[in-house]
C-alpha atoms as a PDB file:
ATOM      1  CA  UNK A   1     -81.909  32.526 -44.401  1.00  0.00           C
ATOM      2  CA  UNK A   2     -84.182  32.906 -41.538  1.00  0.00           C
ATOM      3  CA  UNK A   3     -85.158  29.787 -39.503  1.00  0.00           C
ATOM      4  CA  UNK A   4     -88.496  29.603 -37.724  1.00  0.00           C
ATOM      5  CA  UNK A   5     -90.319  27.335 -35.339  1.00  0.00           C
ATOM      6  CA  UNK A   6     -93.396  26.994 -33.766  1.00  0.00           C
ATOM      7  CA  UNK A   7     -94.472  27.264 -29.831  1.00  0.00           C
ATOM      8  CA  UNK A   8     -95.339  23.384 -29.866  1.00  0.00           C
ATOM      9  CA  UNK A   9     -91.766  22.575 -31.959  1.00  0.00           C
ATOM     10  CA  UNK A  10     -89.793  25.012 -29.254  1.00  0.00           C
ATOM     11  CA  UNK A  11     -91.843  23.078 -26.461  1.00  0.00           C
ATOM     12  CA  UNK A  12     -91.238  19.545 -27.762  1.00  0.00           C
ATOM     13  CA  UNK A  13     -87.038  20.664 -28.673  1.00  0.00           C
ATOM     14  CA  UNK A  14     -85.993  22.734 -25.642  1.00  0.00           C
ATOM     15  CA  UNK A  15     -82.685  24.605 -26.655  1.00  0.00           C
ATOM     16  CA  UNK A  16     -83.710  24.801 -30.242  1.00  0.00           C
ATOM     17  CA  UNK A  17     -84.542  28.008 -30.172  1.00  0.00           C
ATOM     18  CA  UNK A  18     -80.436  28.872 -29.405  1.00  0.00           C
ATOM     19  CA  UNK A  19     -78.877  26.453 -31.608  1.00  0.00           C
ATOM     20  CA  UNK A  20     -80.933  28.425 -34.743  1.00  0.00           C
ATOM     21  CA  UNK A  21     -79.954  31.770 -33.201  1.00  0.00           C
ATOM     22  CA  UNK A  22     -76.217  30.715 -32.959  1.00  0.00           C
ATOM     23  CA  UNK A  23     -76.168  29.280 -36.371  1.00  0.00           C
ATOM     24  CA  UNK A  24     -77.868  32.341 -37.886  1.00  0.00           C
ATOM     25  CA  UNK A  25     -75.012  34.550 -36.187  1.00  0.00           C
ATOM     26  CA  UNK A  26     -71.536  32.740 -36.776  1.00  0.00           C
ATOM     27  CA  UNK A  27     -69.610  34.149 -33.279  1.00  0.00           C
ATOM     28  CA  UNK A  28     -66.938  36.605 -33.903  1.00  0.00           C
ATOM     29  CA  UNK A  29     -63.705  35.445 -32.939  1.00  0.00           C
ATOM     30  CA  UNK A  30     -62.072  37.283 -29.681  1.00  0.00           C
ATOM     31  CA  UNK A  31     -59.615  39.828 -30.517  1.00  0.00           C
ATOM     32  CA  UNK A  32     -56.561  39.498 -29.014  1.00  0.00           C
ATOM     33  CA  UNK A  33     -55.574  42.296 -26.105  1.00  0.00           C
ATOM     34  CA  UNK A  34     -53.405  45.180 -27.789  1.00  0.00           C
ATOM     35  CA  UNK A  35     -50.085  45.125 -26.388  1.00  0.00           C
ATOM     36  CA  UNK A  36     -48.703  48.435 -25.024  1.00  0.00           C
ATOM     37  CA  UNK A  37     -45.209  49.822 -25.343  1.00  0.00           C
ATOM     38  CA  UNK A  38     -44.565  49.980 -21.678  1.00  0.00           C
ATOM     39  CA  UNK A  39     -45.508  46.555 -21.072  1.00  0.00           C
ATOM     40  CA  UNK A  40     -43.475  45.125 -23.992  1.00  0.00           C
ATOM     41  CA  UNK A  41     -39.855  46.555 -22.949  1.00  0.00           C
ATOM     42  CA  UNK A  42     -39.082  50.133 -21.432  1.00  0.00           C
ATOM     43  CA  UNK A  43     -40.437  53.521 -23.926  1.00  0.00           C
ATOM     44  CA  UNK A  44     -36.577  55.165 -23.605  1.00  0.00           C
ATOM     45  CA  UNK A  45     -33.326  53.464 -22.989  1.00  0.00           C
ATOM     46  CA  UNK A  46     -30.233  55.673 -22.876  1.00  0.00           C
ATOM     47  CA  UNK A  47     -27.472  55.183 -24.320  1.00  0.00           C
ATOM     48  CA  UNK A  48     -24.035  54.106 -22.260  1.00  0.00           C
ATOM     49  CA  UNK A  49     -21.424  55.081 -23.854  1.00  0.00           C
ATOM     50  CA  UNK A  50     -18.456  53.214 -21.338  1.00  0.00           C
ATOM     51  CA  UNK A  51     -19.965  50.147 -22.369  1.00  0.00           C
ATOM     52  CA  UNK A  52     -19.834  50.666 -26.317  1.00  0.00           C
ATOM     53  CA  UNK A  53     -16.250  52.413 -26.827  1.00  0.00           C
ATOM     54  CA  UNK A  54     -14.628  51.097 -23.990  1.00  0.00           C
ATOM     55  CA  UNK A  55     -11.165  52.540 -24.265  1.00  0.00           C
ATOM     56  CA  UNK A  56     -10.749  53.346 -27.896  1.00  0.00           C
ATOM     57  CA  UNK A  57      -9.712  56.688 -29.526  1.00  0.00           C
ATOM     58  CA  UNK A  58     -12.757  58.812 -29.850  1.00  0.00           C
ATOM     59  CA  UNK A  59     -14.044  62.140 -30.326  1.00  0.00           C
ATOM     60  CA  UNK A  60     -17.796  63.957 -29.166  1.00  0.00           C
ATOM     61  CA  UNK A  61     -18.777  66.605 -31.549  1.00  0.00           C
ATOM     62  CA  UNK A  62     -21.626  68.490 -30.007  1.00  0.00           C
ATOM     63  CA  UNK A  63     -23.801  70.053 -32.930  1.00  0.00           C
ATOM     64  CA  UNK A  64     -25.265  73.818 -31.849  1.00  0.00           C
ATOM     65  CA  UNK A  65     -29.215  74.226 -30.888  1.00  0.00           C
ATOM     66  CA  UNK A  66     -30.305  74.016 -34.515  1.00  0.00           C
ATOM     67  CA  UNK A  67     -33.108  72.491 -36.260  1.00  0.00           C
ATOM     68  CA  UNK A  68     -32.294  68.266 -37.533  1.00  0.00           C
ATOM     69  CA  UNK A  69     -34.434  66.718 -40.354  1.00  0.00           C
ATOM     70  CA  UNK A  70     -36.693  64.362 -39.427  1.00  0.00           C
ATOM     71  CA  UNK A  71     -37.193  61.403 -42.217  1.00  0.00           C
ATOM     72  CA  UNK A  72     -40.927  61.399 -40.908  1.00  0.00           C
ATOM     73  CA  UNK A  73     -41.454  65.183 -42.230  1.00  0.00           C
ATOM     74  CA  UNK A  74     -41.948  65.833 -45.565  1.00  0.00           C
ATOM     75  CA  UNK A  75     -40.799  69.317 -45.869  1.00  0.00           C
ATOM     76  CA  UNK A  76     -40.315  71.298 -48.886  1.00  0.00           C
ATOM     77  CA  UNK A  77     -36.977  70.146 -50.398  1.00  0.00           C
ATOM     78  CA  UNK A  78     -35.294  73.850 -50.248  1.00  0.00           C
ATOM     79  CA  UNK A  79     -36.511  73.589 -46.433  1.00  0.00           C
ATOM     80  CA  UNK A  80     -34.715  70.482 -46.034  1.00  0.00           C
ATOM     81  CA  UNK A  81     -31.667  71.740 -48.386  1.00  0.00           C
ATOM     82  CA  UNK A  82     -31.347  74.720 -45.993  1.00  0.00           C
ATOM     83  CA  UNK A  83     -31.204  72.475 -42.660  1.00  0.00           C
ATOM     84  CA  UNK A  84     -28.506  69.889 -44.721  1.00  0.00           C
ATOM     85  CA  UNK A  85     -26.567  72.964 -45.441  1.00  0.00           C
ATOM     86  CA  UNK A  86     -26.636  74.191 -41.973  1.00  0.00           C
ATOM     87  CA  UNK A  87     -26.076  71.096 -40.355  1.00  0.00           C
ATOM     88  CA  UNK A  88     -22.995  70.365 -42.259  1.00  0.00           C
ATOM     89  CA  UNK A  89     -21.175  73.398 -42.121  1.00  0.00           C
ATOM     90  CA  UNK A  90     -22.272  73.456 -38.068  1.00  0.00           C
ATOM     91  CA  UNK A  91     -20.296  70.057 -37.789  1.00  0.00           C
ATOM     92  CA  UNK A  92     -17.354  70.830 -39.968  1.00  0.00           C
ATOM     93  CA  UNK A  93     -16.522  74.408 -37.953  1.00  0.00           C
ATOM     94  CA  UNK A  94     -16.957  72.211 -34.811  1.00  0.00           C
ATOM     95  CA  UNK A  95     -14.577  69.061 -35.882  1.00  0.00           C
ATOM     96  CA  UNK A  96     -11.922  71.503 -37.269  1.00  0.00           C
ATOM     97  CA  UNK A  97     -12.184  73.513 -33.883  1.00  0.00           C
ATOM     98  CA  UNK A  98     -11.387  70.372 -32.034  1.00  0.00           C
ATOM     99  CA  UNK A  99      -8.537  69.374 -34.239  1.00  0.00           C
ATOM    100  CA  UNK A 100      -9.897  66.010 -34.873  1.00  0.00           C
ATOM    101  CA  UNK A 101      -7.284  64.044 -36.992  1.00  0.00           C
ATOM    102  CA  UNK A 102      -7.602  62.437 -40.388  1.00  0.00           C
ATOM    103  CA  UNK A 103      -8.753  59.149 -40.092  1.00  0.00           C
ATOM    104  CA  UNK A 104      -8.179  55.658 -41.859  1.00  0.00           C
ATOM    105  CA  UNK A 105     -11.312  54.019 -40.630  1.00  0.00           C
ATOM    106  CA  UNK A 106     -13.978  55.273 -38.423  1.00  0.00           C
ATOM    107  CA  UNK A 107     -17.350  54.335 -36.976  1.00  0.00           C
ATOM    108  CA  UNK A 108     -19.500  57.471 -36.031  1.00  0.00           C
ATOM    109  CA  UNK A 109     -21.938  56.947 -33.360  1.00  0.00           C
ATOM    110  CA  UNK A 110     -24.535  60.062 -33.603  1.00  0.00           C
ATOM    111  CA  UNK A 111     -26.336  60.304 -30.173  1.00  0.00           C
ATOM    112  CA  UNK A 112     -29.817  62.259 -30.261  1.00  0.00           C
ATOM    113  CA  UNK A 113     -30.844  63.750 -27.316  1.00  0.00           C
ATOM    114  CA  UNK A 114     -34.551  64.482 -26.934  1.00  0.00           C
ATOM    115  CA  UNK A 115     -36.649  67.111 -25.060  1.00  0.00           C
ATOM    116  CA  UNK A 116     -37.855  66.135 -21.452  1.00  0.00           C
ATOM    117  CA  UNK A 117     -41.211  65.230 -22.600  1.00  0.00           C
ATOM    118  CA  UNK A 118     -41.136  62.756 -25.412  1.00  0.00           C
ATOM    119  CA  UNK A 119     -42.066  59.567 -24.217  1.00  0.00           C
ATOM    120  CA  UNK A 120     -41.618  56.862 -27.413  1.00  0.00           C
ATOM    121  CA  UNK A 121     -38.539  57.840 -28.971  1.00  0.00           C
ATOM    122  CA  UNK A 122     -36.767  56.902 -32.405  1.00  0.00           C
ATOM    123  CA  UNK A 123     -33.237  58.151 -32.991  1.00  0.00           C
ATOM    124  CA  UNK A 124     -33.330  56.657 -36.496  1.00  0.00           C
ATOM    125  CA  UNK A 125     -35.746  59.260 -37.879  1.00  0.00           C
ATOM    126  CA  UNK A 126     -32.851  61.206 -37.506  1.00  0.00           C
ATOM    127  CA  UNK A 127     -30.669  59.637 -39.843  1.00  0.00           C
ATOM    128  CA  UNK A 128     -30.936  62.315 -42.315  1.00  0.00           C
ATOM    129  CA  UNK A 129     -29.128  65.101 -40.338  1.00  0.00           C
ATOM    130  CA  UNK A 130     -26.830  62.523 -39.303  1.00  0.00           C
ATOM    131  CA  UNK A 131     -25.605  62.288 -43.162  1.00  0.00           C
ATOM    132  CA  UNK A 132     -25.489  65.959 -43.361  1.00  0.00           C
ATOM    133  CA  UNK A 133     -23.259  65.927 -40.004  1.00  0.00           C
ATOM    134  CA  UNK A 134     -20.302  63.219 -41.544  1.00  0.00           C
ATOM    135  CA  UNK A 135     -20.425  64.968 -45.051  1.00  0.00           C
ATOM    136  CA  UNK A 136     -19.287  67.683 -42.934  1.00  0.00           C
ATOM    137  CA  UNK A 137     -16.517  65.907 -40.835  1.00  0.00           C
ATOM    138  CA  UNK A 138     -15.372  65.042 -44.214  1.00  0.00           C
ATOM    139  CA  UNK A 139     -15.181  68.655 -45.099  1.00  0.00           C
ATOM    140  CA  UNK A 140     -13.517  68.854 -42.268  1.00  0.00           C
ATOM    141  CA  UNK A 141     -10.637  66.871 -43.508  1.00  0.00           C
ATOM    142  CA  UNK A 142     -11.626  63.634 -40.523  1.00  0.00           C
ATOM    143  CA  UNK A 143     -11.929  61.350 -43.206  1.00  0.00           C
ATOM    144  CA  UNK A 144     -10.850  61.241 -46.832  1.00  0.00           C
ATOM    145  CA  UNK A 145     -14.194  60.102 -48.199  1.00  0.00           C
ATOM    146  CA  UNK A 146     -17.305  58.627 -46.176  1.00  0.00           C
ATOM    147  CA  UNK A 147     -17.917  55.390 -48.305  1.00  0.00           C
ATOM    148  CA  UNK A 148     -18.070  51.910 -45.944  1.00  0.00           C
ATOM    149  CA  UNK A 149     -14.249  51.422 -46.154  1.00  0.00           C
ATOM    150  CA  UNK A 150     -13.446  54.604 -44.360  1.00  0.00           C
ATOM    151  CA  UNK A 151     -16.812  55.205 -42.090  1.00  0.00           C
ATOM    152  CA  UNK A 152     -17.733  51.665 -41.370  1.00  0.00           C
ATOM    153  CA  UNK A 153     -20.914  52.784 -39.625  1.00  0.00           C
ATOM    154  CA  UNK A 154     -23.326  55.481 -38.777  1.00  0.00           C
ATOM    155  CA  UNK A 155     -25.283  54.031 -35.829  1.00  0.00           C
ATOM    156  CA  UNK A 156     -28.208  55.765 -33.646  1.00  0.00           C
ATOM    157  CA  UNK A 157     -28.831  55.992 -30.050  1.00  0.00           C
ATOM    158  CA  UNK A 158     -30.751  57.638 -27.821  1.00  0.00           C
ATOM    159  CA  UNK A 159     -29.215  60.274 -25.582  1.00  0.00           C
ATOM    160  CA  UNK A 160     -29.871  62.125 -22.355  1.00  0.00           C
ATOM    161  CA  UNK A 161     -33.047  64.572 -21.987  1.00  0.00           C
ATOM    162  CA  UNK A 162     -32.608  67.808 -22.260  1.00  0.00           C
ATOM    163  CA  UNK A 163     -34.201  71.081 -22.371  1.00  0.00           C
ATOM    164  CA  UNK A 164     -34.467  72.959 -25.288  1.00  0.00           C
ATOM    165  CA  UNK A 165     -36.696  74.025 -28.375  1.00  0.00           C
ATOM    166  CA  UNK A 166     -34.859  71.391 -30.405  1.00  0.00           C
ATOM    167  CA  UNK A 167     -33.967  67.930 -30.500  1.00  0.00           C
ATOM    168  CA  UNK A 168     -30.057  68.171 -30.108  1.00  0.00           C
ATOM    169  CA  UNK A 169     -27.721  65.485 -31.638  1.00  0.00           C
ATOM    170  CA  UNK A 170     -23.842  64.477 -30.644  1.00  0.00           C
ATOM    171  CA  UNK A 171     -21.596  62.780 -32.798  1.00  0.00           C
ATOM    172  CA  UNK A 172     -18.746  60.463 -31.238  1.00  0.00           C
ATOM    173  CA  UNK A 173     -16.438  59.353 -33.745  1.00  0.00           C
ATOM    174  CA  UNK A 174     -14.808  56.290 -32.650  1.00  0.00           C
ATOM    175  CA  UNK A 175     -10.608  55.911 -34.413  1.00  0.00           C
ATOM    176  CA  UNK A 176     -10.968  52.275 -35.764  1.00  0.00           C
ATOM    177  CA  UNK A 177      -7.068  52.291 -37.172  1.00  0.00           C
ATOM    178  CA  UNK A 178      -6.080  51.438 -40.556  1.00  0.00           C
ATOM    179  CA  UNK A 179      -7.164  47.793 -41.915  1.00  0.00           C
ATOM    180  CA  UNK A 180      -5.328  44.594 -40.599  1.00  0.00           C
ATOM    181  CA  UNK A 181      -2.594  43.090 -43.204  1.00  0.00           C
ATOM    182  CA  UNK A 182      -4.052  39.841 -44.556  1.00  0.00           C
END
């Protein structure tokens, strides 16, 4: 609905001109300033691992330079079959090399290290390769079977740079004994 007034009503009603204009055009309420990464808390916090395992019984698996599976890519599935199967026999040759011993209970840390240049990382897009990585320490003979009573947790954190074509991932398997008597 347009609104309109004369010279002589404009003249005789100074500022009526404005009021008409602003109720024509409701004002658009004032977006709120996008908050950045970098000013919300630090892009890329490594992971200390003193502070988490302290002085328990643990093992580092190291997996080779090979390609992890991303749950962000949608791959073909014999793609992604192909990198599970990999993945898994990479960290069941590596875990039998170092002797690890059969375990009770266990919580498996896997550590993913990314190249020099990422900036905003996200080890838990990596949680996929990580479950190819214990079905493999339980080839391996570390644990019995990986349901929650024997692995009690498969947590992510973010590891040192490095250089490489891939994104490189650790495992440290921390010995969490057999269950308390009740």
């Amino acid at each position: 609905m347009a609104y309109r007034i004369s010279a002589k009503d404009a003249e005789r009603y100074p500022g009526l001109r404005a009021r008409l204009k602003a109720a024509r055009t409701p004002e658009k309420p004032q977006r709120k300033p996008r908050a950045t990464a970098a000013a919300s808390s630090p892009p890329y916090v490594e992971w200390n691992p003193a502070e988490e395992i302290g002085t328990a019984r643990h093992w580092t698996v190291d997996l080779p330079d090979v390609e992890l599976i991303n749950a962000n890519d949608r791959g073909h599935w014999r793609r992604r079959a192909r990198l599970t199967r990999s993945i898994r026999e990479a960290s069941m040759v590596l875990a039998r090399q170092q002797k690890i011993p059969r375990l009770t209970r266990a919580r498996v840390i896997y550590v993913v290290h990314p190249r020099t240049r990422t900036r905003v990382f996200d080890p838990s897009n990596w949680s996929l390769s990580a479950k190819a990585a214990v079905d493999g320490l339980q080839d391996a003979g570390v644990f019995e079977d990986d349901n929650a009573a024997v692995v009690t947790g498969v947590d992510p954190r973010a590891g040192r740079r490095q250089n490489g074509s891939h994104i490189k991932m650790s495992l440290v398997i921390i010995d969490q004994g057999p269950y308390a008597a009740v």
